[in-house]
PDB file of N, CA and C in Angstrom:
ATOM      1  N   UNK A   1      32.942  41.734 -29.966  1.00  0.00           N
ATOM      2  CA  UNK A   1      34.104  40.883 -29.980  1.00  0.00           C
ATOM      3  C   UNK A   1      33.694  39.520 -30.553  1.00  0.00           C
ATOM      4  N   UNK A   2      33.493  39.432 -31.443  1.00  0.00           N
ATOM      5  CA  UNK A   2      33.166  38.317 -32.218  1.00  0.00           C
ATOM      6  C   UNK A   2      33.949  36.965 -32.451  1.00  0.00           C
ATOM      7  N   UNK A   3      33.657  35.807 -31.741  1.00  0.00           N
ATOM      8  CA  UNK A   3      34.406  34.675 -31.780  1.00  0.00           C
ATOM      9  C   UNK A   3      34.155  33.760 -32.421  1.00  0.00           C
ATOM     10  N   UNK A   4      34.722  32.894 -32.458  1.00  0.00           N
ATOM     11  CA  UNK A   4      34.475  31.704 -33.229  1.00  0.00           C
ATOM     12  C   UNK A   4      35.807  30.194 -33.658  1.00  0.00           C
ATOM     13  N   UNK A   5      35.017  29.635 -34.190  1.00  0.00           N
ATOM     14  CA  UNK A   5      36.324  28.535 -34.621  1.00  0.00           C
ATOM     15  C   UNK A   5      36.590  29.061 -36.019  1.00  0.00           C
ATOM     16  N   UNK A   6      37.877  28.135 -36.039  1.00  0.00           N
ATOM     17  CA  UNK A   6      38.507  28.086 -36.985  1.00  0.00           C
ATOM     18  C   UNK A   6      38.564  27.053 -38.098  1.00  0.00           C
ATOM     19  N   UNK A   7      37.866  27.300 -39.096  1.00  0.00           N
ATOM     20  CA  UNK A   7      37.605  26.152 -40.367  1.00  0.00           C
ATOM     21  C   UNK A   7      38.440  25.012 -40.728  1.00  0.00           C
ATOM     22  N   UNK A   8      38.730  24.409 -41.260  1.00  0.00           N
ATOM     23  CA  UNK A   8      39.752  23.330 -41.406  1.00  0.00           C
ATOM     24  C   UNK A   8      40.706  24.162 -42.980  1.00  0.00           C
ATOM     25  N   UNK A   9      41.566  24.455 -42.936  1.00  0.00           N
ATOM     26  CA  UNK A   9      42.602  24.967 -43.636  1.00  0.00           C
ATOM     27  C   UNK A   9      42.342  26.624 -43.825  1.00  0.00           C
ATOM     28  N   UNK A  10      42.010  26.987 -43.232  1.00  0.00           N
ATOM     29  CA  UNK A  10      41.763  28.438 -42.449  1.00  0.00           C
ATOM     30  C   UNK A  10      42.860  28.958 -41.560  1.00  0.00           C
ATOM     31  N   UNK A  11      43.136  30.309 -41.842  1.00  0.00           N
ATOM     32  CA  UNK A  11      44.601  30.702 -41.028  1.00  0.00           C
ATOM     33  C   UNK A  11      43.757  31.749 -39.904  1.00  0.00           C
ATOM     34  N   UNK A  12      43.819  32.232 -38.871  1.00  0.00           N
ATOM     35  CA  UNK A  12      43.024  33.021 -37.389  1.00  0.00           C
ATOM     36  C   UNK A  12      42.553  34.219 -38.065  1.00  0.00           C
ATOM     37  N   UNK A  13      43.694  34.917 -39.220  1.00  0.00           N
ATOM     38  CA  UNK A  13      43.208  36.028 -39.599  1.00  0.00           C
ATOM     39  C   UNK A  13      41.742  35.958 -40.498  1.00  0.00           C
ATOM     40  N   UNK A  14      41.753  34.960 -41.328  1.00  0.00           N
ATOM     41  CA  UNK A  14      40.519  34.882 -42.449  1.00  0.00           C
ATOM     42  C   UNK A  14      39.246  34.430 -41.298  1.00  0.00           C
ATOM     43  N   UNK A  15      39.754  33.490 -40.165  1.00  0.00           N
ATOM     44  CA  UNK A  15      38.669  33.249 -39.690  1.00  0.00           C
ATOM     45  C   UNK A  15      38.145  34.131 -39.234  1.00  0.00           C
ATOM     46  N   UNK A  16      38.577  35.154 -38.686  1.00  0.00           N
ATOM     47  CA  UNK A  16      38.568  36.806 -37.561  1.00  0.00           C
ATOM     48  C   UNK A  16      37.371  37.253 -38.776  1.00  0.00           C
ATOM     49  N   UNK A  17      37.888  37.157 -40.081  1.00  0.00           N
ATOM     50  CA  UNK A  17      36.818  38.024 -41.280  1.00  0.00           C
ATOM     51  C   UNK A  17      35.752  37.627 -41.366  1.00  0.00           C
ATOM     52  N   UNK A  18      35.901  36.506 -41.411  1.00  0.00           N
ATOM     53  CA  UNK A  18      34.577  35.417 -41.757  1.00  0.00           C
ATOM     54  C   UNK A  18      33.461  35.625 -40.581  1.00  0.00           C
ATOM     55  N   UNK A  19      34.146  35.159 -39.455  1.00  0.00           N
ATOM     56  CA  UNK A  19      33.132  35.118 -38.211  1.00  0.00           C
ATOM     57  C   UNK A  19      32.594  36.179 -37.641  1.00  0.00           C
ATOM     58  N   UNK A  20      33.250  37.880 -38.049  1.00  0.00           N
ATOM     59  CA  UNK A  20      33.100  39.190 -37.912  1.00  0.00           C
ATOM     60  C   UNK A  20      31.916  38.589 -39.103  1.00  0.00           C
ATOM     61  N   UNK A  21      31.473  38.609 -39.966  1.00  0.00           N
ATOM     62  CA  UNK A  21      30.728  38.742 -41.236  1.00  0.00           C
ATOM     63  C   UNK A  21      29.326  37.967 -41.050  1.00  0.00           C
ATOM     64  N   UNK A  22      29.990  36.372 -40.269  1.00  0.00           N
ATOM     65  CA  UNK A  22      28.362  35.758 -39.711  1.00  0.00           C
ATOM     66  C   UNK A  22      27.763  36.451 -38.512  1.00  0.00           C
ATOM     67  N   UNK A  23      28.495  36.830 -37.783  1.00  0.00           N
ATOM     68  CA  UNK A  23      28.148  37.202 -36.279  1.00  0.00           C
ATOM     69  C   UNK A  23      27.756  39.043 -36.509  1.00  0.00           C
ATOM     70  N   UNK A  24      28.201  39.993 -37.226  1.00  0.00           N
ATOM     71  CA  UNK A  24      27.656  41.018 -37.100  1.00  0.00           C
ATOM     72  C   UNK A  24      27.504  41.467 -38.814  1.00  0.00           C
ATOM     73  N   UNK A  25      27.348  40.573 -39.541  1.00  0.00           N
ATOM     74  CA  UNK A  25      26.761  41.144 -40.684  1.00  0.00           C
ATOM     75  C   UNK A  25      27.618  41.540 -41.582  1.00  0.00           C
ATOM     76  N   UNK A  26      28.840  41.805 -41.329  1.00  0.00           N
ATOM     77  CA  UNK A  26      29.823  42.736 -42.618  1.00  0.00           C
ATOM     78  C   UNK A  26      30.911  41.782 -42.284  1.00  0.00           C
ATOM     79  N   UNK A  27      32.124  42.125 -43.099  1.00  0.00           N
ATOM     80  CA  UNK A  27      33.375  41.976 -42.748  1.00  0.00           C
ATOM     81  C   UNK A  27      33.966  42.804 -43.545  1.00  0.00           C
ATOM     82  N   UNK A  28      33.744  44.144 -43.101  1.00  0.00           N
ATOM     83  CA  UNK A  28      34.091  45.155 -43.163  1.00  0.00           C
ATOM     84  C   UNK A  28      35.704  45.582 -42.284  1.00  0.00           C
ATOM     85  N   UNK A  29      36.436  44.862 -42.578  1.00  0.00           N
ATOM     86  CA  UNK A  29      37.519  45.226 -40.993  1.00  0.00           C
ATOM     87  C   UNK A  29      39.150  45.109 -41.921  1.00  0.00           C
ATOM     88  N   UNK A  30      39.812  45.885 -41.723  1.00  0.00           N
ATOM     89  CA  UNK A  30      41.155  45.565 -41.508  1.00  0.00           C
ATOM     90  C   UNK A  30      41.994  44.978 -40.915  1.00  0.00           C
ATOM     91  N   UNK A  31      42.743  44.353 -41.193  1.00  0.00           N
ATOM     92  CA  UNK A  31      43.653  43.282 -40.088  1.00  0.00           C
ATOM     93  C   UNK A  31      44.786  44.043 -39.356  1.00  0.00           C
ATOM     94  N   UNK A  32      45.013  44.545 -38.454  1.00  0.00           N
ATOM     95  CA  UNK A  32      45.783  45.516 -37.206  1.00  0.00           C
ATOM     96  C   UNK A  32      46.760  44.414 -37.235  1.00  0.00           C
ATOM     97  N   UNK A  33      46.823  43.518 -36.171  1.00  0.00           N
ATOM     98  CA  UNK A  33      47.788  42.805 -35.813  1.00  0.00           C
ATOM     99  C   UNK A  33      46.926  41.357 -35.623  1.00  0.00           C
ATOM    100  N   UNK A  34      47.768  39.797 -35.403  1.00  0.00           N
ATOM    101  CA  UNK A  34      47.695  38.610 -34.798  1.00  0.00           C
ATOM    102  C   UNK A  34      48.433  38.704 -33.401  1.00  0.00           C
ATOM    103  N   UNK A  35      47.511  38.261 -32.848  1.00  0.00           N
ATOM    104  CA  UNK A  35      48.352  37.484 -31.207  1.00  0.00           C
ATOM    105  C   UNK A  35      49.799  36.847 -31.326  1.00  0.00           C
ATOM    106  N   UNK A  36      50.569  36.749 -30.640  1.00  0.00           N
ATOM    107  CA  UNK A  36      51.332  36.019 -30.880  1.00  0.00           C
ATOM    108  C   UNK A  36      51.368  34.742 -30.190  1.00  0.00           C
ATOM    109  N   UNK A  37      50.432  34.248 -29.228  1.00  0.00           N
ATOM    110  CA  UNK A  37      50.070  33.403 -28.307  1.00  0.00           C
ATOM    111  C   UNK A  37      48.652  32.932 -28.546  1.00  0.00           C
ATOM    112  N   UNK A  38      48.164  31.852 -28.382  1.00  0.00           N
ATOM    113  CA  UNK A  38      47.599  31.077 -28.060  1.00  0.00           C
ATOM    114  C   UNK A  38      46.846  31.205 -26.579  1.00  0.00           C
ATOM    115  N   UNK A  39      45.519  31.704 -25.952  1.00  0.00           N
ATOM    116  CA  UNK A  39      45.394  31.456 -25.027  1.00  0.00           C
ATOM    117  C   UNK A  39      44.069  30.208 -24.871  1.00  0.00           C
ATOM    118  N   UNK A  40      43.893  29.806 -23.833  1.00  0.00           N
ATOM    119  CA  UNK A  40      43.143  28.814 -23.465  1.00  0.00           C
ATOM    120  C   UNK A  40      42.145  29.641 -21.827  1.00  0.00           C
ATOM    121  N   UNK A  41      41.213  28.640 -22.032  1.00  0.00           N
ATOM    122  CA  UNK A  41      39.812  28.854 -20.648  1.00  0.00           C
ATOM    123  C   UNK A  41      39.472  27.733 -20.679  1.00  0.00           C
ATOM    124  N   UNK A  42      38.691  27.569 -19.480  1.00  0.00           N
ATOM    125  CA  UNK A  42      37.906  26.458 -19.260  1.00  0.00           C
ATOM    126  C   UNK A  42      36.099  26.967 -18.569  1.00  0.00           C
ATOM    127  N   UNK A  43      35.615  26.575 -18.987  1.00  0.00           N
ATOM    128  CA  UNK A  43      34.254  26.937 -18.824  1.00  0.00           C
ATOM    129  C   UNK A  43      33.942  26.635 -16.773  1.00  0.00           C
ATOM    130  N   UNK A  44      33.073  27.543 -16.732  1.00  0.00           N
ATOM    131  CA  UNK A  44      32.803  26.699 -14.997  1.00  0.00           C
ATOM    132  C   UNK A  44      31.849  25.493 -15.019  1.00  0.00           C
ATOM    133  N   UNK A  45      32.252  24.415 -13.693  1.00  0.00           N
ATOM    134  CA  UNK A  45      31.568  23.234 -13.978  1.00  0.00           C
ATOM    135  C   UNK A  45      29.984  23.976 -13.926  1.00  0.00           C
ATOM    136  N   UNK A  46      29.490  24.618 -13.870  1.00  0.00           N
ATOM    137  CA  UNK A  46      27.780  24.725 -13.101  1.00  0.00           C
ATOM    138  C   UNK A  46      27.379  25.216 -14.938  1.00  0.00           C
ATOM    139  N   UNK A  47      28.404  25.777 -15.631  1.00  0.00           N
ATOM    140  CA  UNK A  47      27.605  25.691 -17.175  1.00  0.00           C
ATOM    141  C   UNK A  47      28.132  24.954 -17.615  1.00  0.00           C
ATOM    142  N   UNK A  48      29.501  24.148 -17.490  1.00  0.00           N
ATOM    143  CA  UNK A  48      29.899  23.391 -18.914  1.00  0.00           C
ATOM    144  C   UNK A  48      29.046  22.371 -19.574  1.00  0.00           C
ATOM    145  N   UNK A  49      27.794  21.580 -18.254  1.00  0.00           N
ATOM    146  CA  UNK A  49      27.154  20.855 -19.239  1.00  0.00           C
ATOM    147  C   UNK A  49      26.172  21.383 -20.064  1.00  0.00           C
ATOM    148  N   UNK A  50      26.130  22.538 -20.077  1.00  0.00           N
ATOM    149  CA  UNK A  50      24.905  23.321 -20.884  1.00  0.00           C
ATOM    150  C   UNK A  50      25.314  24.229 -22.004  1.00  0.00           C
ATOM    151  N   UNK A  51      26.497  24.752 -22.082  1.00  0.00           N
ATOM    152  CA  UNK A  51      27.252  25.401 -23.060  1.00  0.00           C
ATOM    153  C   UNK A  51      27.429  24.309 -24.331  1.00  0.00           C
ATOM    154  N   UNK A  52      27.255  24.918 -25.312  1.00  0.00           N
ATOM    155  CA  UNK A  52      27.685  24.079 -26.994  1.00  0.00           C
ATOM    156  C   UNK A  52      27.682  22.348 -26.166  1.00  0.00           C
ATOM    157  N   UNK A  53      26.085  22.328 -25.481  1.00  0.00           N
ATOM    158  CA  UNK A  53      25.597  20.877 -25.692  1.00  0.00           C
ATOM    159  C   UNK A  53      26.724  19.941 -25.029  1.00  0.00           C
ATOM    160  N   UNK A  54      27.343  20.350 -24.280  1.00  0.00           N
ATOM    161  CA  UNK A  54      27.986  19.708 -23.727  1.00  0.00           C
ATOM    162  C   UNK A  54      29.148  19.034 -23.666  1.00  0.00           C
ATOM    163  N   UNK A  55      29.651  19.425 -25.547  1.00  0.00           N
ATOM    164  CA  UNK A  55      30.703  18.657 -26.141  1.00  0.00           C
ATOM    165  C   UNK A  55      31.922  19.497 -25.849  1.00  0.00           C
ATOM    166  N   UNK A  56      32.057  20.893 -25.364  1.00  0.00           N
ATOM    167  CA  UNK A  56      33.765  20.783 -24.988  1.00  0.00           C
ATOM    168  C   UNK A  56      33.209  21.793 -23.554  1.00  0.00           C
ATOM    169  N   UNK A  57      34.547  22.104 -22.977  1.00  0.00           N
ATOM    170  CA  UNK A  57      34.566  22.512 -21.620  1.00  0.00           C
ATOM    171  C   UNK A  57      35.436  23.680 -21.380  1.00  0.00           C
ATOM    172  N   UNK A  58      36.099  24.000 -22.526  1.00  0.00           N
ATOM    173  CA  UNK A  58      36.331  25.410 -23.110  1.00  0.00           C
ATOM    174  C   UNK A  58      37.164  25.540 -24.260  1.00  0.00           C
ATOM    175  N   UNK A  59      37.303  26.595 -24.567  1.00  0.00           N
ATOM    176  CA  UNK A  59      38.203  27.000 -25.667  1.00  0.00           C
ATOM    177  C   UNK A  59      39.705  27.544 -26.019  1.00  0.00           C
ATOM    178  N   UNK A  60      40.578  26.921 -26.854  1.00  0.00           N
ATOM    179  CA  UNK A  60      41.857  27.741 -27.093  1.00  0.00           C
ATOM    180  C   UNK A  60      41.539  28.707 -28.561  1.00  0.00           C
ATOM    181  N   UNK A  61      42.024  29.791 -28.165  1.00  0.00           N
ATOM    182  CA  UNK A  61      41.793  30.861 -28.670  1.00  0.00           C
ATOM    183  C   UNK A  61      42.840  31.601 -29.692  1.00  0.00           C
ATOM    184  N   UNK A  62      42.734  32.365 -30.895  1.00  0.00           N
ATOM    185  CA  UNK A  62      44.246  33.132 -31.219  1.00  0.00           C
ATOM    186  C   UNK A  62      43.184  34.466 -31.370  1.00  0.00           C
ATOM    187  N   UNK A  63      43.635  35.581 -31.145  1.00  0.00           N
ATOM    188  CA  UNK A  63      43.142  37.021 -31.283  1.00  0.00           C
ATOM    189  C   UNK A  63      43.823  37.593 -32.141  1.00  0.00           C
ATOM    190  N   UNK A  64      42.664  38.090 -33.017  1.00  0.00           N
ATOM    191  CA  UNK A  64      43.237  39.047 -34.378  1.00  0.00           C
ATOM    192  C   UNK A  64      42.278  40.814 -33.822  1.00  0.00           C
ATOM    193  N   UNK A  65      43.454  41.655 -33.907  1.00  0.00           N
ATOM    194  CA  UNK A  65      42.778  43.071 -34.283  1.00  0.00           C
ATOM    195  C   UNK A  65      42.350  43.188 -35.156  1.00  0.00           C
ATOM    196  N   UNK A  66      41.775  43.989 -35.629  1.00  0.00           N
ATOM    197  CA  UNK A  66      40.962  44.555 -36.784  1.00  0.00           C
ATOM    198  C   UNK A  66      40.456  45.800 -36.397  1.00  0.00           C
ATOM    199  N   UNK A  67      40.398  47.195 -37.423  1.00  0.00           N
ATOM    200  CA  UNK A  67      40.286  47.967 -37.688  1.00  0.00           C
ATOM    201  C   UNK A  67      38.403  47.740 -38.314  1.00  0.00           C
ATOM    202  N   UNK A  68      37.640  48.697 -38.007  1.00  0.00           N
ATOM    203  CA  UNK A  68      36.355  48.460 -38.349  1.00  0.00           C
ATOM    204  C   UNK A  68      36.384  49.707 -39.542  1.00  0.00           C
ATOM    205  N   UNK A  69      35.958  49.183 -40.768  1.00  0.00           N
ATOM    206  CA  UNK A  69      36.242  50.061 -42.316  1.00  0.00           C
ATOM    207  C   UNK A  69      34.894  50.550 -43.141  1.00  0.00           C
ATOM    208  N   UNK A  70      34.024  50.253 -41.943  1.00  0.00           N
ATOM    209  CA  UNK A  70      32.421  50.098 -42.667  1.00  0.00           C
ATOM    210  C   UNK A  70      31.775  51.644 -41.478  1.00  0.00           C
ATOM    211  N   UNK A  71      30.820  51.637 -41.351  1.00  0.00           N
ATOM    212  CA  UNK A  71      29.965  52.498 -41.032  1.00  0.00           C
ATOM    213  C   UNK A  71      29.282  52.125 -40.178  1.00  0.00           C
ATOM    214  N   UNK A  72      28.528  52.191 -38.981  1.00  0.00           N
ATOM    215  CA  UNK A  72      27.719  51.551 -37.757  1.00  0.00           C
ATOM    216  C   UNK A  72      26.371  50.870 -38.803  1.00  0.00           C
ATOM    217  N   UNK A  73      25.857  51.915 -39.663  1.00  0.00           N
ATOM    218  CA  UNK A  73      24.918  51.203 -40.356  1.00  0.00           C
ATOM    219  C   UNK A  73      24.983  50.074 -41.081  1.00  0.00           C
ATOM    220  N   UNK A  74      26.251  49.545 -41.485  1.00  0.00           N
ATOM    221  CA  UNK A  74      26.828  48.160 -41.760  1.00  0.00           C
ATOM    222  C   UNK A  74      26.750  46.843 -41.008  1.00  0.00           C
ATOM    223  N   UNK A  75      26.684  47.389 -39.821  1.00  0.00           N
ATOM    224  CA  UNK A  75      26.348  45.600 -38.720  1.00  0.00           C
ATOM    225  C   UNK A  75      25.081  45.504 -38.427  1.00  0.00           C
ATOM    226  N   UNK A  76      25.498  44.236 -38.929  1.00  0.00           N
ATOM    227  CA  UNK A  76      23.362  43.600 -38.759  1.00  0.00           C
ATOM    228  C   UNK A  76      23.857  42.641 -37.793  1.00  0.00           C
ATOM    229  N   UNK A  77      23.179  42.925 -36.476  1.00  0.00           N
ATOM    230  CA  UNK A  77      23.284  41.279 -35.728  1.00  0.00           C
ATOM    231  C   UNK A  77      22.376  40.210 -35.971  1.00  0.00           C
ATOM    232  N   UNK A  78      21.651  40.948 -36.123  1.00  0.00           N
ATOM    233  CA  UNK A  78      20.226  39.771 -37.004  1.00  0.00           C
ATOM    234  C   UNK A  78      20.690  38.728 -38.073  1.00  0.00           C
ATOM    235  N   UNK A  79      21.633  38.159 -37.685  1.00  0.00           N
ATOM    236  CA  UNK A  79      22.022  37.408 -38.707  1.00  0.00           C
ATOM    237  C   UNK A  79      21.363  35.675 -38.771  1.00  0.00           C
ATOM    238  N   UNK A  80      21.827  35.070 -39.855  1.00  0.00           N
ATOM    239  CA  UNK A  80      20.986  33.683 -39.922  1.00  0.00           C
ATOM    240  C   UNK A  80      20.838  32.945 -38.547  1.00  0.00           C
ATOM    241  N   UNK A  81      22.093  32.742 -37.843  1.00  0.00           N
ATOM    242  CA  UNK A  81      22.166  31.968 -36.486  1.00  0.00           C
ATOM    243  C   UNK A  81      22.637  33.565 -35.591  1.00  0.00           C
ATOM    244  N   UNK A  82      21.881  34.022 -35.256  1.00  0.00           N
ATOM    245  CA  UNK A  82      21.826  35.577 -34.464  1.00  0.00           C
ATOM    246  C   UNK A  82      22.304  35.372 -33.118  1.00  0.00           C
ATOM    247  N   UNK A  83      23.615  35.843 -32.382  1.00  0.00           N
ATOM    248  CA  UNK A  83      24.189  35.302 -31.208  1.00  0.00           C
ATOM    249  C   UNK A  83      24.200  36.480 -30.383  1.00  0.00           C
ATOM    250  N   UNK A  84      23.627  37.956 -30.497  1.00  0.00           N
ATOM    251  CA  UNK A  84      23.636  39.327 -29.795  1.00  0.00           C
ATOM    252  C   UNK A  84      22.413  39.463 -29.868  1.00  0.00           C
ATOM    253  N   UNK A  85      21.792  40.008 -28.740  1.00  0.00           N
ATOM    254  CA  UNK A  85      20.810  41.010 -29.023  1.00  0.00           C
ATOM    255  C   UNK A  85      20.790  42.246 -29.219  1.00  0.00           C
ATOM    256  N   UNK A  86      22.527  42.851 -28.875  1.00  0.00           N
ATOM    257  CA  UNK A  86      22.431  44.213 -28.725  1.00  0.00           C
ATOM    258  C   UNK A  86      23.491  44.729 -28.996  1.00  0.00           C
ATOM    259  N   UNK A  87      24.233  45.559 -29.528  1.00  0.00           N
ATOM    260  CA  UNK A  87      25.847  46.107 -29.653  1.00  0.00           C
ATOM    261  C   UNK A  87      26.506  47.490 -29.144  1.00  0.00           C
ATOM    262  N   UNK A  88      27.703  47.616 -29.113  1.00  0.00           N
ATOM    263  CA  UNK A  88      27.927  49.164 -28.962  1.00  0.00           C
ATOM    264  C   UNK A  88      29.305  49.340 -29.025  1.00  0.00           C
ATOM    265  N   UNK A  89      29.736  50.444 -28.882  1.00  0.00           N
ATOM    266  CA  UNK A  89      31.438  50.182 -29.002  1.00  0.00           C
ATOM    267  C   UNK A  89      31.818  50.908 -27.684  1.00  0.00           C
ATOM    268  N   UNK A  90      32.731  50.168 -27.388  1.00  0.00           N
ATOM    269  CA  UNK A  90      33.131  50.219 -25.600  1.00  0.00           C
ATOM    270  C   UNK A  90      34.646  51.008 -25.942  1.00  0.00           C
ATOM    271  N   UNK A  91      34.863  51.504 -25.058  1.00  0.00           N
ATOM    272  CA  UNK A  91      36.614  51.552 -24.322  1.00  0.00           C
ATOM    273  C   UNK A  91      36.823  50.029 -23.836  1.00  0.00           C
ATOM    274  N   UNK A  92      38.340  49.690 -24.138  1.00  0.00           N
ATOM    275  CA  UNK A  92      38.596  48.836 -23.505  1.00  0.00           C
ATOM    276  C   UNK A  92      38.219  48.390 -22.058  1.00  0.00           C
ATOM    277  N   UNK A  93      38.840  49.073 -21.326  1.00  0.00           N
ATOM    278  CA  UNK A  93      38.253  48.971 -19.749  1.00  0.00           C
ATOM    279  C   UNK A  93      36.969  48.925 -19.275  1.00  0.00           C
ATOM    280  N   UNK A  94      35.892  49.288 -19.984  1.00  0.00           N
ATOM    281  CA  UNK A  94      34.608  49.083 -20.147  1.00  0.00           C
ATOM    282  C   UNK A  94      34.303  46.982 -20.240  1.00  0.00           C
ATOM    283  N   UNK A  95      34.915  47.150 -21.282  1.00  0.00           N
ATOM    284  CA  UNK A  95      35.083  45.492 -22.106  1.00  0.00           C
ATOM    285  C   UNK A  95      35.245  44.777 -20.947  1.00  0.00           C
ATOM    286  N   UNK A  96      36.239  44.982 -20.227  1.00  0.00           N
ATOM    287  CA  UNK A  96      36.937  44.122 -18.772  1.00  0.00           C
ATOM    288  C   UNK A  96      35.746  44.570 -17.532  1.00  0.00           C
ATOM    289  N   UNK A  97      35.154  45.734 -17.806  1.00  0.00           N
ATOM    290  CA  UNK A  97      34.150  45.483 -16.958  1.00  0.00           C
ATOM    291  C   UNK A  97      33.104  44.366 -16.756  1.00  0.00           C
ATOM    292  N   UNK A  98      32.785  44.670 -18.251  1.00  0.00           N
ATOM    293  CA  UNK A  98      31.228  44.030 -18.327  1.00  0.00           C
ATOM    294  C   UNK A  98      31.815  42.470 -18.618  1.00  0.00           C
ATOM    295  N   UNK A  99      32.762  41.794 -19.129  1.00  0.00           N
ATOM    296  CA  UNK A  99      33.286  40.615 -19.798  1.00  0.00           C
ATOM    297  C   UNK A  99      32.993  39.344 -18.713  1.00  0.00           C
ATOM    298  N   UNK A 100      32.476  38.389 -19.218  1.00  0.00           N
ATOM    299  CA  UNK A 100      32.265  37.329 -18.059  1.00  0.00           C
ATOM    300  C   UNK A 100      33.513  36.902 -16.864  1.00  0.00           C
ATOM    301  N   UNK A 101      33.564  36.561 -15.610  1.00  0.00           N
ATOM    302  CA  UNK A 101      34.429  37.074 -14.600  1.00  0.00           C
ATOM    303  C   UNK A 101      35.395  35.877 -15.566  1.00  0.00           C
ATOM    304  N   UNK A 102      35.241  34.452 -15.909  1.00  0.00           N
ATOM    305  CA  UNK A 102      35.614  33.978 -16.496  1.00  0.00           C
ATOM    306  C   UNK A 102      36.388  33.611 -17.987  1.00  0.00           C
ATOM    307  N   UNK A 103      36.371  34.709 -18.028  1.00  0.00           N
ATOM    308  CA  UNK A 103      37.009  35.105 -19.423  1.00  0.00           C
ATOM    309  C   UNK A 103      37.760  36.162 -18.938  1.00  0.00           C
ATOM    310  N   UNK A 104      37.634  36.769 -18.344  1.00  0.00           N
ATOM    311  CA  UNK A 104      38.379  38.220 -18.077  1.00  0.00           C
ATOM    312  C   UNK A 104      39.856  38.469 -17.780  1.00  0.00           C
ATOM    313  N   UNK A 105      40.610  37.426 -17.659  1.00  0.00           N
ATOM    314  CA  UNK A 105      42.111  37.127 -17.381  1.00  0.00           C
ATOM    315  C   UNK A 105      42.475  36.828 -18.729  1.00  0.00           C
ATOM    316  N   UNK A 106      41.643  36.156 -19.504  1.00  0.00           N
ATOM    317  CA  UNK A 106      41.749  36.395 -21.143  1.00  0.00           C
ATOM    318  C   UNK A 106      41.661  37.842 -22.145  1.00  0.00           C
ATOM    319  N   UNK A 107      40.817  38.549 -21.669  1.00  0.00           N
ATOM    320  CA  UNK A 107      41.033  39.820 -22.316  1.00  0.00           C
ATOM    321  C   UNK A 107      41.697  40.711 -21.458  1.00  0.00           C
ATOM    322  N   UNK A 108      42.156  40.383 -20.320  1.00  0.00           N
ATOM    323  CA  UNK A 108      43.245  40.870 -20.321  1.00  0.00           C
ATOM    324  C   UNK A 108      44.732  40.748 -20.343  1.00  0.00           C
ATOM    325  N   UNK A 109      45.064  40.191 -20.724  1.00  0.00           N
ATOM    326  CA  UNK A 109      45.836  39.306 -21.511  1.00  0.00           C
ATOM    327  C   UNK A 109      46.165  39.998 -22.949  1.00  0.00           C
ATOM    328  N   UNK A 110      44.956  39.799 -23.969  1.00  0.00           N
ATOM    329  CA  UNK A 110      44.782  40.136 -24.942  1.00  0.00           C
ATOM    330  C   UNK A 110      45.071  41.978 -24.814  1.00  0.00           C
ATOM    331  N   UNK A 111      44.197  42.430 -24.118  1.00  0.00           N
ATOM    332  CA  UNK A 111      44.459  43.948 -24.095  1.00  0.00           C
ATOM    333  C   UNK A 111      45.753  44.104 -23.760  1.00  0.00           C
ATOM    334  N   UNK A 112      46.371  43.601 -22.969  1.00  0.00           N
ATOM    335  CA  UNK A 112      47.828  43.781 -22.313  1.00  0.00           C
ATOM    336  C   UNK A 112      48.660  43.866 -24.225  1.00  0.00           C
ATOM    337  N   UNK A 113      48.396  42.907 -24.797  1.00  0.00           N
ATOM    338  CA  UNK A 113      49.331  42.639 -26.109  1.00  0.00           C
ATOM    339  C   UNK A 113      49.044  43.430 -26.806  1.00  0.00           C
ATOM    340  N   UNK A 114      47.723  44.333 -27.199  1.00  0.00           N
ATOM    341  CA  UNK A 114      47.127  44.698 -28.099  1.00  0.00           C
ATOM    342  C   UNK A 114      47.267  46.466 -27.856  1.00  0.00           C
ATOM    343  N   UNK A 115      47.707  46.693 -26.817  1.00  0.00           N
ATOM    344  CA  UNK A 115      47.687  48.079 -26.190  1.00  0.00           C
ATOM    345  C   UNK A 115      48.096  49.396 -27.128  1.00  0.00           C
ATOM    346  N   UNK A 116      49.226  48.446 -27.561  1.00  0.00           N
ATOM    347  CA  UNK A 116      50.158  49.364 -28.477  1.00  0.00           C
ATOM    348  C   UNK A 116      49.305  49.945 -29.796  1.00  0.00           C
ATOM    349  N   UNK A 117      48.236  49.161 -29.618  1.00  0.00           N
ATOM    350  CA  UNK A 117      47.285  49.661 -31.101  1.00  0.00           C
ATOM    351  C   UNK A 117      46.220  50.951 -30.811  1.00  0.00           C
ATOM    352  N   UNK A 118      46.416  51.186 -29.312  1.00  0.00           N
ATOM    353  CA  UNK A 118      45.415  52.265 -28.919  1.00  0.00           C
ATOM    354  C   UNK A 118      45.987  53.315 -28.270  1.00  0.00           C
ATOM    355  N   UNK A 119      47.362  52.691 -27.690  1.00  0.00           N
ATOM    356  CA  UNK A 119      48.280  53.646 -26.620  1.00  0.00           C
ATOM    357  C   UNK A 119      48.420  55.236 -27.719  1.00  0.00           C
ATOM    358  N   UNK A 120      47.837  56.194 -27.008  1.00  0.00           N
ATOM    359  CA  UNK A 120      48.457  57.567 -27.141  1.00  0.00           C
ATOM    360  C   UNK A 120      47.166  58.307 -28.415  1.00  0.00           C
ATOM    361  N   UNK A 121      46.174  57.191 -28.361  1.00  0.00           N
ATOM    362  CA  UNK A 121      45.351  57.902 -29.243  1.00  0.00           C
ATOM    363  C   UNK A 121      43.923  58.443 -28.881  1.00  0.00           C
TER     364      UNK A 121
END
């Protein structure tokens, strides 16, 4: 699940490509759907002063699907600034397992909107 900001005259979808491309090597992906919402988090006080150096205390977010169009042998996490050590492809409910307890009202959220892209398959 690859995150990131958004560039200065950058629309969520190109950023979704881009940051899929630094963070696992390709941008190999199709665009499924955009969020239609905006969500927001706030980091817990016991990391916020240690997270991204201290300068914000969390993030507002837009979620793009994407369709993966490449091959497993296509993602390199080893990338220049390398942020995984390890990958795999989950079931959703898996995702909400393992997902920090703090984020997890966020992807689900997101899964709640996004359902329709997996429902019945």
């Amino acid at each position: 699940m690859p995150q990131g900001g958004i560039e200065k005259g950058e629309i969520p979808a190109e950023a979704a490509l881009r940051e899929m491309e630094e963070e696992i090597g390709t941008r190999s992906g199709e665009i499924l759907f955009e969020s239609r919402v905006w969500r927001s988090y706030d980091l817990p006080a016991d990391i916020a002063g240690r997270m991204w150096k201290g300068r914000y205390r969390g993030q507002t977010q837009s979620w793009v699907a994407l369709r993966f169009t490449g091959a497993d042998a296509d993602i390199d996490i080893h990338t220049e600034h390398a942020e995984f050590a390890r990958w795999q492809w989950l079931q959703a409910e898996e995702i909400i397992e393992r997902i920090v307890p703090f984020k997890r009202d966020i992807y689900l959220s997101v899964f709640d909107e996004f359902r329709h892209l997996w429902a019945g398959s």
